[in-house]
Protein backbone atom coordinates (compact mmCIF):
# COMPACT_ATOMS: atom_id res chain seq x y z
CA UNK A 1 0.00 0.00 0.00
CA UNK A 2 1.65 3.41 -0.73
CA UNK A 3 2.34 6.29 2.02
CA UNK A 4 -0.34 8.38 0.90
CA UNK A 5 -3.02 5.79 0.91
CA UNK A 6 -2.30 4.56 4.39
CA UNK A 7 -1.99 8.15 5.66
CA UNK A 8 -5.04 8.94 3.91
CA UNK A 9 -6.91 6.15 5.85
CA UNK A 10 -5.37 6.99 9.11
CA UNK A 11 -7.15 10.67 8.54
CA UNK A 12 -10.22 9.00 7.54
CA UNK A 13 -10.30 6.86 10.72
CA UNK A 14 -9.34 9.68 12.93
CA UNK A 15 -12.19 11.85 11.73
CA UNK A 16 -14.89 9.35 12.35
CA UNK A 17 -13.64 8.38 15.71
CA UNK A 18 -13.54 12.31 16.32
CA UNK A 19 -17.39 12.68 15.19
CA UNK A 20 -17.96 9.85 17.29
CA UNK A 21 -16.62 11.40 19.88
CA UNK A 22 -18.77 14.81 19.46
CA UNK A 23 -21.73 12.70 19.21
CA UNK A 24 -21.12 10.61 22.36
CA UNK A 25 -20.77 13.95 24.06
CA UNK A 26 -23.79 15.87 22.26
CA UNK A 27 -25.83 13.14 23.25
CA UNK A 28 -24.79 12.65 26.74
CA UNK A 29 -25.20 16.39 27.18
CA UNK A 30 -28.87 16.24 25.87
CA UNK A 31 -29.60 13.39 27.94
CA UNK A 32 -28.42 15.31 30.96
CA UNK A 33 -30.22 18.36 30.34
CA UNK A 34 -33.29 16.57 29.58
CA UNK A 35 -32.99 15.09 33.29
CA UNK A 36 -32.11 18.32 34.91
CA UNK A 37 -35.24 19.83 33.22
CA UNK A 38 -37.43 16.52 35.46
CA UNK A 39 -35.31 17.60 38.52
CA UNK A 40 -35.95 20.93 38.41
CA UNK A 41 -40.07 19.99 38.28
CA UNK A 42 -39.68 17.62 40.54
CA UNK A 43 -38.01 19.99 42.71
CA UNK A 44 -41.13 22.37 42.19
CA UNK A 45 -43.32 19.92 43.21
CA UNK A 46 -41.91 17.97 46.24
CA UNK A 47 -39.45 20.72 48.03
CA UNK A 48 -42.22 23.26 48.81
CA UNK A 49 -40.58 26.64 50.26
CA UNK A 50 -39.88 26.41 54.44
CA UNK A 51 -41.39 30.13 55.08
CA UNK A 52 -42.93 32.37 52.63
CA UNK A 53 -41.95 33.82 49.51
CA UNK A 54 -42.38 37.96 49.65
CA UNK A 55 -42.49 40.54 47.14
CA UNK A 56 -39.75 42.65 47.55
CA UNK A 57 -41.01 45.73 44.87
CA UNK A 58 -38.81 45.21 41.88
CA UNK A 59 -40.98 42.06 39.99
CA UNK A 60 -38.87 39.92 42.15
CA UNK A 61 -39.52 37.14 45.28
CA UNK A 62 -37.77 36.15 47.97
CA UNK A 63 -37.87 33.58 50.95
CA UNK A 64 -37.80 34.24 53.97
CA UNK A 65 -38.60 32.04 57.46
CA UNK A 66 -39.54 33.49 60.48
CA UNK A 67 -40.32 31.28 63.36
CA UNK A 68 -40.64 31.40 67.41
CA UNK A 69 -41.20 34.80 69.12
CA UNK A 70 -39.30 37.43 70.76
CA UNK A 71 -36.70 40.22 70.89
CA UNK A 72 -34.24 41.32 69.39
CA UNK A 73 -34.98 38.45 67.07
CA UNK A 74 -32.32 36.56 65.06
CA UNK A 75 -31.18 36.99 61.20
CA UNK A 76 -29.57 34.47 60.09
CA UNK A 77 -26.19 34.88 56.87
CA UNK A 78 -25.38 32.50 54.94
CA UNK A 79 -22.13 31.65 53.80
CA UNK A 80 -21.16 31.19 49.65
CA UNK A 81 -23.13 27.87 49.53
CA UNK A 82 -26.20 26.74 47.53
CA UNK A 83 -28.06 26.12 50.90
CA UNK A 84 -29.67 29.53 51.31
CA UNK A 85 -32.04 29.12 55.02
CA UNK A 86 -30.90 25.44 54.68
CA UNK A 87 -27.77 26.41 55.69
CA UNK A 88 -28.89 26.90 59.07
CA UNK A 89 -31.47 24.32 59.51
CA UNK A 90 -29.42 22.29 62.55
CA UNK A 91 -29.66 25.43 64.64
CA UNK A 92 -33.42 27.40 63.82
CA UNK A 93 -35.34 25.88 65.36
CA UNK A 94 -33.57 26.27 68.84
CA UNK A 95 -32.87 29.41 68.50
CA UNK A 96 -36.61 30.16 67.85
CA UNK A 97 -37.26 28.67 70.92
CA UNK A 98 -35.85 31.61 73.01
CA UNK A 99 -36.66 34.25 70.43
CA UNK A 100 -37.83 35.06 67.20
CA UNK A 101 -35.34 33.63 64.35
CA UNK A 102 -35.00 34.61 60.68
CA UNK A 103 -33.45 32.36 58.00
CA UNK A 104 -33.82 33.48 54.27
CA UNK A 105 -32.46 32.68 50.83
CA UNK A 106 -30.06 35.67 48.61
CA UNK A 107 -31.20 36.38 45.30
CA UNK A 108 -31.43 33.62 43.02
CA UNK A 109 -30.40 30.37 45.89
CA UNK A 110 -33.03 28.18 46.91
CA UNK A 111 -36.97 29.84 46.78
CA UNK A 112 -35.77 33.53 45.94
CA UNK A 113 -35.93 34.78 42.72
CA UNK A 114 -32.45 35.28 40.58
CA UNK A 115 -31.54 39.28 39.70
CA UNK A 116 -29.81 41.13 37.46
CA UNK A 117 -28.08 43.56 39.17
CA UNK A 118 -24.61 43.01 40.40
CA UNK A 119 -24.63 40.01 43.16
CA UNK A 120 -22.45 41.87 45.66
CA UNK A 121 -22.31 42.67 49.48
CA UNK A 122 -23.94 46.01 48.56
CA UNK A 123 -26.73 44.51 46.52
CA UNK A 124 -27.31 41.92 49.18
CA UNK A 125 -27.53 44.30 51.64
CA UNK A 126 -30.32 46.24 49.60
CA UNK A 127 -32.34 43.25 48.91
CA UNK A 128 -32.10 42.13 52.45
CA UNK A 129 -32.98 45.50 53.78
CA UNK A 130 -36.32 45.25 51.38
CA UNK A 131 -37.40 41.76 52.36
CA UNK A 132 -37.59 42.52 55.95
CA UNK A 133 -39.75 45.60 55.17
CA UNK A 134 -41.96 44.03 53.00
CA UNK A 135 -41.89 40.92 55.30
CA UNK A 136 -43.05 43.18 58.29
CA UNK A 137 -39.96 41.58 60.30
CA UNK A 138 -38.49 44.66 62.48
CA UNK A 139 -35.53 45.44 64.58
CA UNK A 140 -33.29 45.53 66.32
CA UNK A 141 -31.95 42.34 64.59
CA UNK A 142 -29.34 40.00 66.13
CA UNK A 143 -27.42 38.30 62.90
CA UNK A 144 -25.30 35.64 62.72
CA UNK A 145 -23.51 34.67 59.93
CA UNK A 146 -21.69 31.99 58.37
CA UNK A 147 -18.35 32.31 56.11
CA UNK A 148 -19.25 35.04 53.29
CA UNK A 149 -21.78 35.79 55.87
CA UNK A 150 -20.14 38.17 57.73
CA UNK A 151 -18.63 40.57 55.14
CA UNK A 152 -22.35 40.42 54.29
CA UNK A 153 -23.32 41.56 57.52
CA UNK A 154 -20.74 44.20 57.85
CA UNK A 155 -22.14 46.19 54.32
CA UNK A 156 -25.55 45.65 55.76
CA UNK A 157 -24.69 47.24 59.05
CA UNK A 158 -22.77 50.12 57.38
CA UNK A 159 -25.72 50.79 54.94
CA UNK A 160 -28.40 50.29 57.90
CA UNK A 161 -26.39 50.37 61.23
CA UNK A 162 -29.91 50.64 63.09
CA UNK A 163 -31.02 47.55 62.19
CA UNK A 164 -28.21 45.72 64.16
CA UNK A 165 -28.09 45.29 67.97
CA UNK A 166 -25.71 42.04 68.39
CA UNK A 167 -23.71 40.24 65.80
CA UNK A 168 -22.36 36.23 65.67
CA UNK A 169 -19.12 35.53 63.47
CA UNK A 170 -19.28 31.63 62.35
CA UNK A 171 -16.12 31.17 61.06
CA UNK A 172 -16.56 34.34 58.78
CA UNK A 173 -14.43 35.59 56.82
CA UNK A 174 -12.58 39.03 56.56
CA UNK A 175 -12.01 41.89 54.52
CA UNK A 176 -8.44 41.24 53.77
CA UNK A 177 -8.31 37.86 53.83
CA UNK A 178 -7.75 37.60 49.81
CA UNK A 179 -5.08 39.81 49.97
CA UNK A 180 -3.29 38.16 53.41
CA UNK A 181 -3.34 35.02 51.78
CA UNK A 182 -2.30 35.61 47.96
CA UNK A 183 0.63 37.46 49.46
CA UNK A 184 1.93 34.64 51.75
CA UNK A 185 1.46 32.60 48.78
CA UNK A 186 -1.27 30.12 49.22
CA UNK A 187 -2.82 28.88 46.33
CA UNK A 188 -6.07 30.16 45.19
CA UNK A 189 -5.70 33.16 47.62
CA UNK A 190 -6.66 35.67 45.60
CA UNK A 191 -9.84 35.07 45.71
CA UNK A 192 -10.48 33.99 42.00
CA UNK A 193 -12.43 31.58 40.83
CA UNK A 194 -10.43 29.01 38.02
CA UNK A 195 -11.95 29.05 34.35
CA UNK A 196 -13.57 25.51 34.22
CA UNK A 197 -15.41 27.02 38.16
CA UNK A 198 -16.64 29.88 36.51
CA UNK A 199 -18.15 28.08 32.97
CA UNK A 200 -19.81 25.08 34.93
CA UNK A 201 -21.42 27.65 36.68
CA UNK A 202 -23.70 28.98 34.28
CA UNK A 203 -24.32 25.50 32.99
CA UNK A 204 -26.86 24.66 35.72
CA UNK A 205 -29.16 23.99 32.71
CA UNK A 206 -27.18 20.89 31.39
CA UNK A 207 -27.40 18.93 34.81
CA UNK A 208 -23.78 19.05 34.87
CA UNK A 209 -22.97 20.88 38.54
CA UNK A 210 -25.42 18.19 39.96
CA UNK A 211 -23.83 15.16 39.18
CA UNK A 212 -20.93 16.79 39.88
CA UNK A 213 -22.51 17.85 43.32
CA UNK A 214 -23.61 14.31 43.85
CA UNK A 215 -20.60 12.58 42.66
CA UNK A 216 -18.84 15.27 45.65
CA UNK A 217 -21.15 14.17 48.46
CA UNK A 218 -20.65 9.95 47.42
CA UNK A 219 -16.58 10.52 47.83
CA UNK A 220 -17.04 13.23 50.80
CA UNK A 221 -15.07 12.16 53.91
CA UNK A 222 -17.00 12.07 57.38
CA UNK A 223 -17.48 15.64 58.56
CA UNK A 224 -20.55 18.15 59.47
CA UNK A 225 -22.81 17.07 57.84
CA UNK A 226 -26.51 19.15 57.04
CA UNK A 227 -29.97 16.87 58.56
CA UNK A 228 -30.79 14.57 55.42
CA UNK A 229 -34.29 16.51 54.63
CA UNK A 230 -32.15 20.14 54.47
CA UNK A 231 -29.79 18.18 52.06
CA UNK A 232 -32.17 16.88 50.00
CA UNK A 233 -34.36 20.06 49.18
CA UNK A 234 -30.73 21.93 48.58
CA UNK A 235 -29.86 19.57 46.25
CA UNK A 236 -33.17 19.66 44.42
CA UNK A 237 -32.32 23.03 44.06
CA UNK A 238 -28.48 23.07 43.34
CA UNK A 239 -28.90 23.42 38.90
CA UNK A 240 -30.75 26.71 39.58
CA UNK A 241 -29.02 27.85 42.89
CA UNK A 242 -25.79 27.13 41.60
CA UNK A 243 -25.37 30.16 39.03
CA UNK A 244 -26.28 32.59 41.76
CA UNK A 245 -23.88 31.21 44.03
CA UNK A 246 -20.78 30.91 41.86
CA UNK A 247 -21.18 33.14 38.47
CA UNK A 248 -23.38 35.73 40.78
CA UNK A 249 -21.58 35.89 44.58
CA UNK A 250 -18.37 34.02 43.89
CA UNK A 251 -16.86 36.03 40.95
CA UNK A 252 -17.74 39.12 42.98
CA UNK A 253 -16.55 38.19 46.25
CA UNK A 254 -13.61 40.94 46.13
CA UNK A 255 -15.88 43.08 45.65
CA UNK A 256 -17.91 41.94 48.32
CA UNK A 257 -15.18 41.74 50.83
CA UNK A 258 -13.62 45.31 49.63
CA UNK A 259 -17.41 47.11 50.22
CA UNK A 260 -17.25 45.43 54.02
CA UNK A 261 -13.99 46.70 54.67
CA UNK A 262 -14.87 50.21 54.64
CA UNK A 263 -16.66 49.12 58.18
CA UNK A 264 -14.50 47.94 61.08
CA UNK A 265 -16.28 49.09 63.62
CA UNK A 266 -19.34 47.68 65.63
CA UNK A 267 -18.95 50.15 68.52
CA UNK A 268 -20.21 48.12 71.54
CA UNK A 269 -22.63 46.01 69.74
CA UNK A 270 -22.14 42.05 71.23
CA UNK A 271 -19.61 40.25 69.42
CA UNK A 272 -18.88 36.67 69.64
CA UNK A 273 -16.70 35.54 66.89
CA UNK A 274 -16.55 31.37 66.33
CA UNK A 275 -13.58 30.08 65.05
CA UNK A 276 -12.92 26.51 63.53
CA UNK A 277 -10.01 24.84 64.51
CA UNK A 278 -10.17 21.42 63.36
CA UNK A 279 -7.96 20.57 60.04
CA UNK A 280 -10.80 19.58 56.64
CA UNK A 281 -10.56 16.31 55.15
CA UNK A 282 -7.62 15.12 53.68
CA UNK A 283 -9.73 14.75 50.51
CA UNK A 284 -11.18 17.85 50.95
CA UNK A 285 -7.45 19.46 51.06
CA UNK A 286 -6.10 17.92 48.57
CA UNK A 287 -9.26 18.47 46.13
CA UNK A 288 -8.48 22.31 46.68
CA UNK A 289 -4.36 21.83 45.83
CA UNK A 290 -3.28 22.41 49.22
CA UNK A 291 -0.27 20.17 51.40
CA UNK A 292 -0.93 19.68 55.21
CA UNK A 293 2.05 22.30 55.29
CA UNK A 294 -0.33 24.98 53.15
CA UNK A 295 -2.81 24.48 55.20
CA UNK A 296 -0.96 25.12 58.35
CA UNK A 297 0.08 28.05 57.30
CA UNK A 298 -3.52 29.50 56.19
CA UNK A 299 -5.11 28.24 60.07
CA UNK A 300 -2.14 31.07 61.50
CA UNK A 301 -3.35 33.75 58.99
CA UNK A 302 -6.68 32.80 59.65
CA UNK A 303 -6.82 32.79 63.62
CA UNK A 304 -5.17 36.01 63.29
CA UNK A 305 -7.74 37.46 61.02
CA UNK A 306 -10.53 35.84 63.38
CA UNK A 307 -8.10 37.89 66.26
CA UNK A 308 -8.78 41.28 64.19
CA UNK A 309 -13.01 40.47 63.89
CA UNK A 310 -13.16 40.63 67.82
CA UNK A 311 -11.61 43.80 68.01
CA UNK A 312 -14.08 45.28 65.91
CA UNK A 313 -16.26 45.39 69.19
CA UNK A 314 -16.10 46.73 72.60
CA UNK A 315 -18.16 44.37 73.66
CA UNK A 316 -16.71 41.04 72.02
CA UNK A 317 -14.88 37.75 72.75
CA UNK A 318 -13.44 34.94 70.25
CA UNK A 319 -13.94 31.30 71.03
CA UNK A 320 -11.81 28.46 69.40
CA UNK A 321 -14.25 25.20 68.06
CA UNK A 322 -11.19 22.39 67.38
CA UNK A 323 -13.72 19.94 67.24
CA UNK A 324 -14.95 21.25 64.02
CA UNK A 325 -14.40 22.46 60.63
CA UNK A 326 -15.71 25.12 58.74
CA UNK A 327 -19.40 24.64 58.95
CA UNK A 328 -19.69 24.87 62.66
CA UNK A 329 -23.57 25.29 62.75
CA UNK A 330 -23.24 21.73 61.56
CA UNK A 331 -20.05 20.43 63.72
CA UNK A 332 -21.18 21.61 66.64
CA UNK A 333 -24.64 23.44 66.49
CA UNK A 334 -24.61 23.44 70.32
CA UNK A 335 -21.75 26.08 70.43
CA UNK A 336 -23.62 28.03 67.48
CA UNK A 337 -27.02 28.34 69.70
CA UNK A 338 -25.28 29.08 73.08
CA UNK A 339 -23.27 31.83 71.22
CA UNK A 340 -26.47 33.41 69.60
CA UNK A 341 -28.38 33.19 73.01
CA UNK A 342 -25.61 34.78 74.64
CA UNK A 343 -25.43 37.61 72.28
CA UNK A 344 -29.26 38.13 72.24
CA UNK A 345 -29.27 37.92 76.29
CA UNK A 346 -26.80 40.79 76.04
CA UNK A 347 -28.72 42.98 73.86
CA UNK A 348 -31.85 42.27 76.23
CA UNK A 349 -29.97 43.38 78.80
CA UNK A 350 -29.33 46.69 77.89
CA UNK A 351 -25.98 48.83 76.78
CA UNK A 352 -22.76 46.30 77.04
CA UNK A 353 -21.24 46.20 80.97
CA UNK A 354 -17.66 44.13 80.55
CA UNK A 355 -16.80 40.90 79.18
CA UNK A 356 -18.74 38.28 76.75
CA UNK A 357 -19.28 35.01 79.06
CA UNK A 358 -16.64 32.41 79.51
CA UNK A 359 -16.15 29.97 76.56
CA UNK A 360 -18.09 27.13 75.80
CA UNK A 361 -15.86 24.36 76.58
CA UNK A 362 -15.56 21.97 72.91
CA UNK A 363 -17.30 18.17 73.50
């Protein structure tokens, strides 16, 4: 056979296997987005909102659940998750049995209704600020929140500083904490999200981010972990929350944390500020591209950022959890409720006289 015909062959070969290829992959991707479109309805129709959905004045919804009674009563932050209210579902209810307590979903996670504005702390703030008017919900407001959470606080209390009596850090981050860690080097620092993050994000439609969620939570290691029912109705959710989350709050989050930074002050306000201690998964670590060593070095930066939250009040203390990771309202919900009742005892009790109590002691 000469050269050319053989080549010729090989190219032939090569292109059909190619086309094959394409087609294996067009098809699989139809397939997939054919099954997203029967999770999303069966989402619709078996993972009914927790609280109500409110209009909020601009042709948009959003959820919000109130429960228990009392004062000052308790908003719940979430962190950069797709669990919206969920995200606190280990702790609500107890907290609600003391006082009133407020869990709610951002624009776009969960119940609420997506937006087209920018999905920063600012905009959060605003849209948070008109769900609790429309919702009739009013002050003073103890909030607690998680990761992400507490920059989100911090524009919300700049923007409405009457709204806020007592604040709870979980674990939340800080202004400067992009900037602390890409200059010591730690990978992923910076705060931005990687290409392939940032594209499967706005392919919620294809069913793509949930098989990639489930595929996460078969492989997880043992850690907190949300009640089964709150896990299930997030991830009924996660193809539509997921673009909110990620292509919405994630690639704005310097943004975010740069519009809380012009706050570090909460005068004598009741600060407790929650700090996990315990190291994640080894999975978990080396899913995100960091060594043991990596991560060592990230826990000092953090506890010293966690240092420089408590000394934004007068009125504060910072507590240590080593027998949990990141999600403490999940590791140990215990310490999460005893923190919040502490901080809403204070603010019953008038303007702040000395020290935050003595430290729950970890399990």
């Amino acid at each position: 056979m000469a050269k050319g015909s053989f080549m010729s062959g090989v190219w032939r070969w090569t292109k059909r296997i190619g086309l094959g290829l394409v087609g294996l992959i067009v098809f699989a991707l139809i397939v997939s987005t054919v099954w997203e479109q029967n999770q999303r309805a069966y989402a619709h129709s078996h993972f009914k909102p927790s609280g109500k959905l409110v209009a909020i004045g601009d042709g948009r919804k959003m959820h919000i659940d109130c429960r228990g009674q009392g004062s000052p009563t308790v908003l719940f932050e979430s962190g950069l998750d797709t669990n919206g209210a969920l995200a606190w579902s280990a702790v609500h209810d107890q907290v609600a049995s003391f006082t009133r307590a407020c869990a709610y979903d951002r624009a776009g996670i969960m119940w609420s209704d997506p937006k087209k504005t920018t999905y920063d702390g600012e905009g959060v703030a605003h849209d948070l600020h008109a769900l609790l008017n429309a919702a009739g919900e009013k002050g003073p407001f103890v909030m607690v929140g998680h990761s992400l959470g507490g920059p989100y606080i911090m524009n919300f209390t700049r923007l409405y500083p009457s709204y806020v009596a007592g604040v709870v850090f979980v674990d939340a981050s800080h202004p400067d904490q992009n900037k602390r860690m890409a200059a010591a080097g730690v990978p992923g620092g910076d705060g931005k999200l990687p290409l392939p993050y940032r594209i499967l994000a706005r392919m919620g439609w294809s069913g793509l981010p949930r098989i990639l969620t489930y595929a996460l939570q078969a492989n997880a290691d043992s850690g907190p972990k949300m009640p089964p029912a709150a896990q299930a109705a997030a991830n009924a959710y996660i193809g539509q929350s997921v673009r909110a989350a990620i292509a919405g709050e994630g690639e704005n989050i310097n943004l975010t944390l740069a519009e809380a930074g012009k706050l570090r002050t909460l005068g004598d306000r009741p600060l407790v500020v929650l700090t996990a201690t315990e190291p994640p998964p080894a999975k978990m670590l080396a899913a995100a591209g960091l060594t043991p060593a990596e991560y060592a070095k990230i826990q000092v930066l953090w506890k010293g950022l966690q240092t420089d939250e408590a000394s934004w009040s007068t009125h504060s203390r910072r507590q240590e959890v080593p027998d949990s990771t990141h999600y403490i309202q999940f590791g140990r919900p215990d310490i999460v409720i005893a923190a919040t009742k502490e901080v809403v005892d204070a603010v019953r009790a008038g303007p702040a006289k000395g020290a935050m109590k003595t430290a729950v002691k970890p399990k």
